[in-house]
C-alpha atoms as a PDB file:
ATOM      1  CA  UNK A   1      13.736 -17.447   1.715  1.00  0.00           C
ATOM      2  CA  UNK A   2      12.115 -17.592   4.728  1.00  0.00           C
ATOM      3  CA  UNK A   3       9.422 -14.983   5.762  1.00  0.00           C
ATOM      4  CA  UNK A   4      10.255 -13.568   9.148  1.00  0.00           C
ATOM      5  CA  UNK A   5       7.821 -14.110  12.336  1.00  0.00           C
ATOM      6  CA  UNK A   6       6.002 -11.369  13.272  1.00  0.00           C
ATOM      7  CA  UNK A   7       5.239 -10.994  17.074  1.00  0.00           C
ATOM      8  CA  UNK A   8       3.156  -8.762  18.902  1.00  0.00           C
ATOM      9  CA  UNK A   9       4.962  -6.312  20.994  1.00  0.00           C
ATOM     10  CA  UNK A  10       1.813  -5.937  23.610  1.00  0.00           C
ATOM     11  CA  UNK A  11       1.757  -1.797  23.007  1.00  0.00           C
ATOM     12  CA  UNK A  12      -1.383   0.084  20.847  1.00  0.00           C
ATOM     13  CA  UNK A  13      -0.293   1.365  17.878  1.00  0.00           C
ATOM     14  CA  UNK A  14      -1.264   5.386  18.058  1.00  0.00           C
ATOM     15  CA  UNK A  15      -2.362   6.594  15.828  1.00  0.00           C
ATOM     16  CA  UNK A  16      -4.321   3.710  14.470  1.00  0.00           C
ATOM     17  CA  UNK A  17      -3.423   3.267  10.694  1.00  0.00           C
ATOM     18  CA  UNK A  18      -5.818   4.236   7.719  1.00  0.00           C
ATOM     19  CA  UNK A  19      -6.899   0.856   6.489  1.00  0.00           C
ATOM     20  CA  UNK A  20      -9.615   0.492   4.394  1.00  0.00           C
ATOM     21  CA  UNK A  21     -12.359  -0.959   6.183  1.00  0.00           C
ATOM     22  CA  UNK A  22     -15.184  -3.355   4.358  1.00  0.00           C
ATOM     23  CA  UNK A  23     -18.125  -5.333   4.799  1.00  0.00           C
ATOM     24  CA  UNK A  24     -15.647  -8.055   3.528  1.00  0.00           C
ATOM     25  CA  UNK A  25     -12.454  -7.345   5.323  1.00  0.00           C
ATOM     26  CA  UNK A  26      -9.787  -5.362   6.051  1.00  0.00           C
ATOM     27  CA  UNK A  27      -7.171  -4.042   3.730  1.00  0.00           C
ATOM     28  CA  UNK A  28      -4.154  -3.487   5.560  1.00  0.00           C
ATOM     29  CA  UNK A  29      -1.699  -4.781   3.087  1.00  0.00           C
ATOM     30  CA  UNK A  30      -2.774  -2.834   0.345  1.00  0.00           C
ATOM     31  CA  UNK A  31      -2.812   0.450   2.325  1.00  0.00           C
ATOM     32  CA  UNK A  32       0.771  -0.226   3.430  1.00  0.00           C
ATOM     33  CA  UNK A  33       2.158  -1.417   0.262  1.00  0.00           C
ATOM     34  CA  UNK A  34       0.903   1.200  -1.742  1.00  0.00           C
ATOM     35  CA  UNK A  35       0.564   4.967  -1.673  1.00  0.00           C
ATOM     36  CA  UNK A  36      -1.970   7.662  -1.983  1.00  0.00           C
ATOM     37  CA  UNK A  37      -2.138   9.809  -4.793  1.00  0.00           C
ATOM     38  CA  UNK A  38      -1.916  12.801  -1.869  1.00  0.00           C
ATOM     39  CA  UNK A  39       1.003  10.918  -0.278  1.00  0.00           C
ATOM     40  CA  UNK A  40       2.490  10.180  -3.361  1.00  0.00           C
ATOM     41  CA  UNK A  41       2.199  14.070  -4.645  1.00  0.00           C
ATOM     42  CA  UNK A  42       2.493  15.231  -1.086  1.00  0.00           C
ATOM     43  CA  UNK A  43       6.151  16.577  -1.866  1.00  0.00           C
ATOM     44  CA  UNK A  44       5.546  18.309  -5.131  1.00  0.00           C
ATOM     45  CA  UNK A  45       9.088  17.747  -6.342  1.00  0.00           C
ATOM     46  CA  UNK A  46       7.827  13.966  -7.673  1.00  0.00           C
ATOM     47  CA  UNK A  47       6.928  13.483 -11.228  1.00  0.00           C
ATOM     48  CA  UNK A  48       5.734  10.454 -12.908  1.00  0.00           C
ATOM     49  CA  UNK A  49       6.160   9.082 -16.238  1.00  0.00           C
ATOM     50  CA  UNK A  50       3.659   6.212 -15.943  1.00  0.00           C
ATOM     51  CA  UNK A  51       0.783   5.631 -13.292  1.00  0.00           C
ATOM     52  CA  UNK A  52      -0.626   2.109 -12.966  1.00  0.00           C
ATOM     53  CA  UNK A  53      -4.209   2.388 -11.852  1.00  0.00           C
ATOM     54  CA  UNK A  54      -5.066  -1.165 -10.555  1.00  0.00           C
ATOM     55  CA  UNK A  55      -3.577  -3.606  -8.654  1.00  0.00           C
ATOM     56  CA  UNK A  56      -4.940  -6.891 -10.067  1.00  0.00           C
ATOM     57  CA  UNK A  57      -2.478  -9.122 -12.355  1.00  0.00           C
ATOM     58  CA  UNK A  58      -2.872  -7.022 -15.596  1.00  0.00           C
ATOM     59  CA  UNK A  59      -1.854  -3.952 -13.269  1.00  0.00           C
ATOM     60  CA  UNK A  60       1.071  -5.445 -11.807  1.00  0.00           C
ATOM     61  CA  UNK A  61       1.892  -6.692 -15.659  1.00  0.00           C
ATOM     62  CA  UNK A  62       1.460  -3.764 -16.407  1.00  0.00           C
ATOM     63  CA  UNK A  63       3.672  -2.195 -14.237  1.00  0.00           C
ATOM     64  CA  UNK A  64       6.703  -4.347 -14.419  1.00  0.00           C
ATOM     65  CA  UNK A  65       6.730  -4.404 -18.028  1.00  0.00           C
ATOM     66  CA  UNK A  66       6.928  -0.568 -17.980  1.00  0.00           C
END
């Protein structure tokens, strides 16, 4: 499948999203792919079963096992 070309629009983006920022880089894709525990509980209504701390191959193992 094809991945879909992303092009830039020429606008800001306001508010600027919370990425977390490094001396080695930026992690944009993990902040947008993944949620907060606060965002995550921010409802209250949500309740979990299983919570997969990690996101390195054993976590997502982990994960789609469960």
């Amino acid at each position: 499948m094809p991945l879909d070309r992303l092009i830039d629009s020429g606008q800001p983006i306001v508010p600027l999203p919370d990425v977390q920022r490094t001396t080695l880089g930026l992690d944009a894709l993990g902040r947008f792919v993944c949620n907060t525990w606060d965002e995550a509980t921010a409802s209250g209504t949500r309740q979990f079963d299983a919570v997969i701390i990690g996101a390195g191959m054993f976590g997502g193992y982990c994960a789609d096992k469960l």
